[in-house]
Protein backbone atom coordinates (compact mmCIF):
# COMPACT_ATOMS: atom_id res chain seq x y z
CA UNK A 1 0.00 0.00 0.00
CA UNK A 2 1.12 3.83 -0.53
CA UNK A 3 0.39 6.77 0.46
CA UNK A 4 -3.07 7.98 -0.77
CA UNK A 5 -4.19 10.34 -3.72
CA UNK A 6 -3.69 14.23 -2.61
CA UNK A 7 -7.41 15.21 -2.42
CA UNK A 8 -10.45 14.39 -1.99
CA UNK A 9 -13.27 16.40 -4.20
CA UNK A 10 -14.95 18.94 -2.28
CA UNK A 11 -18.25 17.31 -3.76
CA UNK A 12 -17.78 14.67 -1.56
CA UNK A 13 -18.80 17.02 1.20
CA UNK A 14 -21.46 18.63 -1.39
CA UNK A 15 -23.40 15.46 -1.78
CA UNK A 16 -23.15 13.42 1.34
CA UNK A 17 -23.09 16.99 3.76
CA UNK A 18 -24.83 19.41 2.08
CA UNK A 19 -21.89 21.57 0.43
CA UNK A 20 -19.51 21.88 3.55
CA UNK A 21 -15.60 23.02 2.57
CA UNK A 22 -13.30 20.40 0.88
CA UNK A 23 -10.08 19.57 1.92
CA UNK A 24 -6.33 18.27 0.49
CA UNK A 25 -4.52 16.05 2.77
CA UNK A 26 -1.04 17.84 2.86
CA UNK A 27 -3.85 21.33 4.25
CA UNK A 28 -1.98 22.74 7.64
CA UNK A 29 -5.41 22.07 9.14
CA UNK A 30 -4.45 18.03 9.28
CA UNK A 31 -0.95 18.46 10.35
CA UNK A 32 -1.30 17.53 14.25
CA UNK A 33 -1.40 13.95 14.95
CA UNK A 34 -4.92 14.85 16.00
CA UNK A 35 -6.43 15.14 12.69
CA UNK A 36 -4.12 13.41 10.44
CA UNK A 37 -2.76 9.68 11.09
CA UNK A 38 -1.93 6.41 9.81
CA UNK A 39 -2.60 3.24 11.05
CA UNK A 40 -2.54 -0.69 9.40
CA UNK A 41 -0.62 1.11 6.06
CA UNK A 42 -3.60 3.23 6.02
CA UNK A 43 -3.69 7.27 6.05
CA UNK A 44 -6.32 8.55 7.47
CA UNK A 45 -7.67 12.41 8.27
CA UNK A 46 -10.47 14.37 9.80
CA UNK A 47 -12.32 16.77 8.66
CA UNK A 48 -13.82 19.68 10.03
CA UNK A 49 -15.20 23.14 10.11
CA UNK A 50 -13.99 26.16 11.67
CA UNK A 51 -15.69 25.91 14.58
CA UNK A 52 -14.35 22.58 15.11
CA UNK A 53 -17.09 20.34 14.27
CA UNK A 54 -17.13 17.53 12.19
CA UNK A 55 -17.86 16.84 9.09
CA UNK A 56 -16.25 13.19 8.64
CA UNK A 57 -13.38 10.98 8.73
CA UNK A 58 -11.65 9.62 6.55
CA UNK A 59 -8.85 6.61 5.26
CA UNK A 60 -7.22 5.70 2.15
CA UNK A 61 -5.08 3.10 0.49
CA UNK A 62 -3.75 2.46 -2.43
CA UNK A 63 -3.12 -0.72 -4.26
CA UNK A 64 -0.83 -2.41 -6.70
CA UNK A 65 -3.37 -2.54 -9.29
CA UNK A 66 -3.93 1.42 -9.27
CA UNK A 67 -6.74 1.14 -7.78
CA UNK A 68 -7.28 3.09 -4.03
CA UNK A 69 -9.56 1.68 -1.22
CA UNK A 70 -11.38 4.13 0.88
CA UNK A 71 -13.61 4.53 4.34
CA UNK A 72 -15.30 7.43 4.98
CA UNK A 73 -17.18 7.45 8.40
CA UNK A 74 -19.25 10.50 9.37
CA UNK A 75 -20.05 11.87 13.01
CA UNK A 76 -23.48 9.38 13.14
CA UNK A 77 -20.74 6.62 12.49
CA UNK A 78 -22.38 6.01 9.46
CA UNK A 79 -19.52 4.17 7.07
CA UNK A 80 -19.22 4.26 3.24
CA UNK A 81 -16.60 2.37 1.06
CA UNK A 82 -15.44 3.31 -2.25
CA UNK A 83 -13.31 2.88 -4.47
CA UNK A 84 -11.21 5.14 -7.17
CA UNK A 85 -8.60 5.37 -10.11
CA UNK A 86 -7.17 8.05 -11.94
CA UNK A 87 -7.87 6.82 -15.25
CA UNK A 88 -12.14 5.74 -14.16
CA UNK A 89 -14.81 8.36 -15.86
CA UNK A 90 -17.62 7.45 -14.43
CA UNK A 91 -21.18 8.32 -14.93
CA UNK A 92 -22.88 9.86 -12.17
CA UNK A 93 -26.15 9.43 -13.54
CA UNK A 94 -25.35 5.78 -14.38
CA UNK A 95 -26.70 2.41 -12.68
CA UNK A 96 -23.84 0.66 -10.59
CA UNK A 97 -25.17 -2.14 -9.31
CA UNK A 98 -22.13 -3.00 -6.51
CA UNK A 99 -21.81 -6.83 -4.72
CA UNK A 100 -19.65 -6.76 -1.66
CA UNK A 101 -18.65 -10.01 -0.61
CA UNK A 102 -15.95 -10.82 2.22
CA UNK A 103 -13.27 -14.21 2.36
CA UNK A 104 -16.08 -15.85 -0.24
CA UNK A 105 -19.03 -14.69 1.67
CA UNK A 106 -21.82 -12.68 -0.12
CA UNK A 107 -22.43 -9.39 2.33
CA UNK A 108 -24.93 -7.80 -0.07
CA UNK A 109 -25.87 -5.26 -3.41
CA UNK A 110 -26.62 -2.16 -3.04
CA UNK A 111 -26.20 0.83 -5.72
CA UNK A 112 -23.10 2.39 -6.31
CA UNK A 113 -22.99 6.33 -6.01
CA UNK A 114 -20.79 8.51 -8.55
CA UNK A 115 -20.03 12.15 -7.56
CA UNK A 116 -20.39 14.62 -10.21
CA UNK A 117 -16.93 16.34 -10.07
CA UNK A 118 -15.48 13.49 -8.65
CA UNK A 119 -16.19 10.84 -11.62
CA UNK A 120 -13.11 8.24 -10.82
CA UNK A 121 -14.61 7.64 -7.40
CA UNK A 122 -18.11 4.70 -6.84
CA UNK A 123 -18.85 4.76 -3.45
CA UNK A 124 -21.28 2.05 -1.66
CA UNK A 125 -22.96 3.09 1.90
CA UNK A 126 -22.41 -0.07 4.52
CA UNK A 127 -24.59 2.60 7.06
CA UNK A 128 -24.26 1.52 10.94
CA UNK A 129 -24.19 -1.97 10.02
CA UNK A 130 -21.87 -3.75 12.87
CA UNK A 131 -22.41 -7.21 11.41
CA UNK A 132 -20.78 -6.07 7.94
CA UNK A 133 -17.35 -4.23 9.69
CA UNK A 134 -16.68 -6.60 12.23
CA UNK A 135 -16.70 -9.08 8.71
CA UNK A 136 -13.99 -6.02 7.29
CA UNK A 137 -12.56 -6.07 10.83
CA UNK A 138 -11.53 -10.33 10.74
CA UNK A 139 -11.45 -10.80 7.15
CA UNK A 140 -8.60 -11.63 5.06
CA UNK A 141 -9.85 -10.78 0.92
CA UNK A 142 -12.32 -8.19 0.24
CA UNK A 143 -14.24 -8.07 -3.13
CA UNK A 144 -16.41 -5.45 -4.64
CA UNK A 145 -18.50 -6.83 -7.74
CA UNK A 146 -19.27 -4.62 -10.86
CA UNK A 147 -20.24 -5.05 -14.19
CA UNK A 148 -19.53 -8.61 -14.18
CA UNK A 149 -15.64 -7.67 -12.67
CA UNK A 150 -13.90 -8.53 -9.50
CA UNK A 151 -12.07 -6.14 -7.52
CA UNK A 152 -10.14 -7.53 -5.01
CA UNK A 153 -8.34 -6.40 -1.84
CA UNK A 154 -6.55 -7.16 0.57
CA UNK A 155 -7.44 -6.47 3.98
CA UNK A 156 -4.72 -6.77 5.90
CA UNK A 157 -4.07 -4.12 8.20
CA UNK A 158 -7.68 -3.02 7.71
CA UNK A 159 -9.25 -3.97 11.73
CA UNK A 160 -6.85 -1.85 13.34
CA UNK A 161 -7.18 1.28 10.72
CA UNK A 162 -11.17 1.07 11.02
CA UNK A 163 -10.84 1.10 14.81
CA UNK A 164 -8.55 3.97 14.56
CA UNK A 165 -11.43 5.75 12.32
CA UNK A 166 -13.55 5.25 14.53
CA UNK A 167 -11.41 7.28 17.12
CA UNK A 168 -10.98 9.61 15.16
CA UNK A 169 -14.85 10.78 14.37
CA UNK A 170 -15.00 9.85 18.76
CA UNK A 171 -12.09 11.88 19.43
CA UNK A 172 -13.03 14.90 17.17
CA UNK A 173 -16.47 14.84 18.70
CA UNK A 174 -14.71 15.42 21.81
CA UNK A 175 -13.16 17.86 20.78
CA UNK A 176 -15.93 20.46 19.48
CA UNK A 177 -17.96 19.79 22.96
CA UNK A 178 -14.80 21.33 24.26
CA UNK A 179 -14.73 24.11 22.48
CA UNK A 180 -18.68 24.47 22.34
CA UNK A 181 -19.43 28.11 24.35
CA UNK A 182 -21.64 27.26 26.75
CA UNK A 183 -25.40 27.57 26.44
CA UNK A 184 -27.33 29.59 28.82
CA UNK A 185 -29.97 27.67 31.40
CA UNK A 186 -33.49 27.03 30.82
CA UNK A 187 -35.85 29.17 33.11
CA UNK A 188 -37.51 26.60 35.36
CA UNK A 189 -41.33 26.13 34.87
CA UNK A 190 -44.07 25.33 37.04
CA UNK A 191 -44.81 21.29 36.75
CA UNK A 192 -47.24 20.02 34.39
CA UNK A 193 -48.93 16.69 34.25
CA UNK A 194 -47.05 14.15 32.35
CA UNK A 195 -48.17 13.58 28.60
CA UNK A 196 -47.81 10.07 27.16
CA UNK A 197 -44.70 9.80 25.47
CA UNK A 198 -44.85 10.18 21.42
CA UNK A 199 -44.71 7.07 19.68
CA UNK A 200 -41.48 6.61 17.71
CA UNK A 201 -42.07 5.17 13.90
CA UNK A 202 -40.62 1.90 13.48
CA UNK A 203 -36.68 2.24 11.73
CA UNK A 204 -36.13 1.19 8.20
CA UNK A 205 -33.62 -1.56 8.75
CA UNK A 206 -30.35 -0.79 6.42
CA UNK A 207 -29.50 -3.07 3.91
CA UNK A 208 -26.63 -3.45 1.66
């Protein structure tokens, strides 16, 4: 593995946070060991705003074949994989049906995103699906199907560089509470009865 690709496109942040500021990996804003690591042959960063909050975390690798692996893990913990090459031009408007299957074993399909300005990149949401990283976290051979292809990785190195994403969206959560002014106290008010509590609508579960 090698180091990763210089930047990511600020679309990234366009699409999957509602047009937040991009960033380049060698920025001064990742240069503490806070917000820019490595970990398992993986580089990884965070990303935030100038108040300190989040907007995700990130880690990249790249592989022998050209092609780079990456995890991108927001402040819900939500995780997306994707994958990326210089040379791809993909549609973003296309159909990318994506198979992700882990030592042999079929996780799931699931459509493939393509970001506008960012057309050598298919990402695939995995969501807060524990099942499917602690498969990434013990596995040995990762493989995306497309278009009748197999990409293959290797994922060695790969449990301890997801934990350390995870710290890093923890840790930079952390952080901005720190830093968050505080907010003034309610006024007290005179007790009411209690009102039955609202009924939550059942969860979609998330699927691959």
């Amino acid at each position: 593995m090698h180091p990763p690709a210089s930047r990511i496109s600020t679309l990234i942040l366009a699409v999957f946070l509602g047009g937040l500021t991009g960033w380049t990996w060698s920025s001064p804003a990742y240069a503490s060991s806070e917000t820019r690591w490595s970990a398992g042959g993986w580089k990884g960063a965070s990303s935030t705003d100038k108040a300190g909050n989040l907007h995700f975390c990130v880690m990249e690798a790249k592989y022998k074949s050209g092609i780079s692996l990456l995890f991108l893990q927001f402040p819900s913990y939500k995780l997306s994989v994707g994958m990326a090459a210089k040379g791809w031009s993909l549609d973003p408007s296309g159909k990318y049906r994506m198979t992700l299957a882990v030592d042999g074993r079929l996780i799931g399909s699931a459509s493939g995103v393509v970001l506008p300005y960012y057309r050598h990149a298919l990402w695939l949401n995995l969501g807060n699906n524990r099942r499917v990283r602690e498969l990434l976290r013990r596995g040995r051979i990762m493989r995306l199907l497309l278009s009748g292809r197999k990409y293959g990785f290797n994922l060695t190195g790969t449990a301890v560089a997801l934990e350390r994403l995870e710290l890093c969206v923890t840790r930079a959560l952390r952080r901005s509470l720190r830093q968050r002014p505080p907010q003034p106290q309610p006024t007290p008010r005179a007790p009411t009865p209690e009102q039955p509590a609202p009924e939550l609508p059942a969860r979609k579960v998330e699927r691959l």
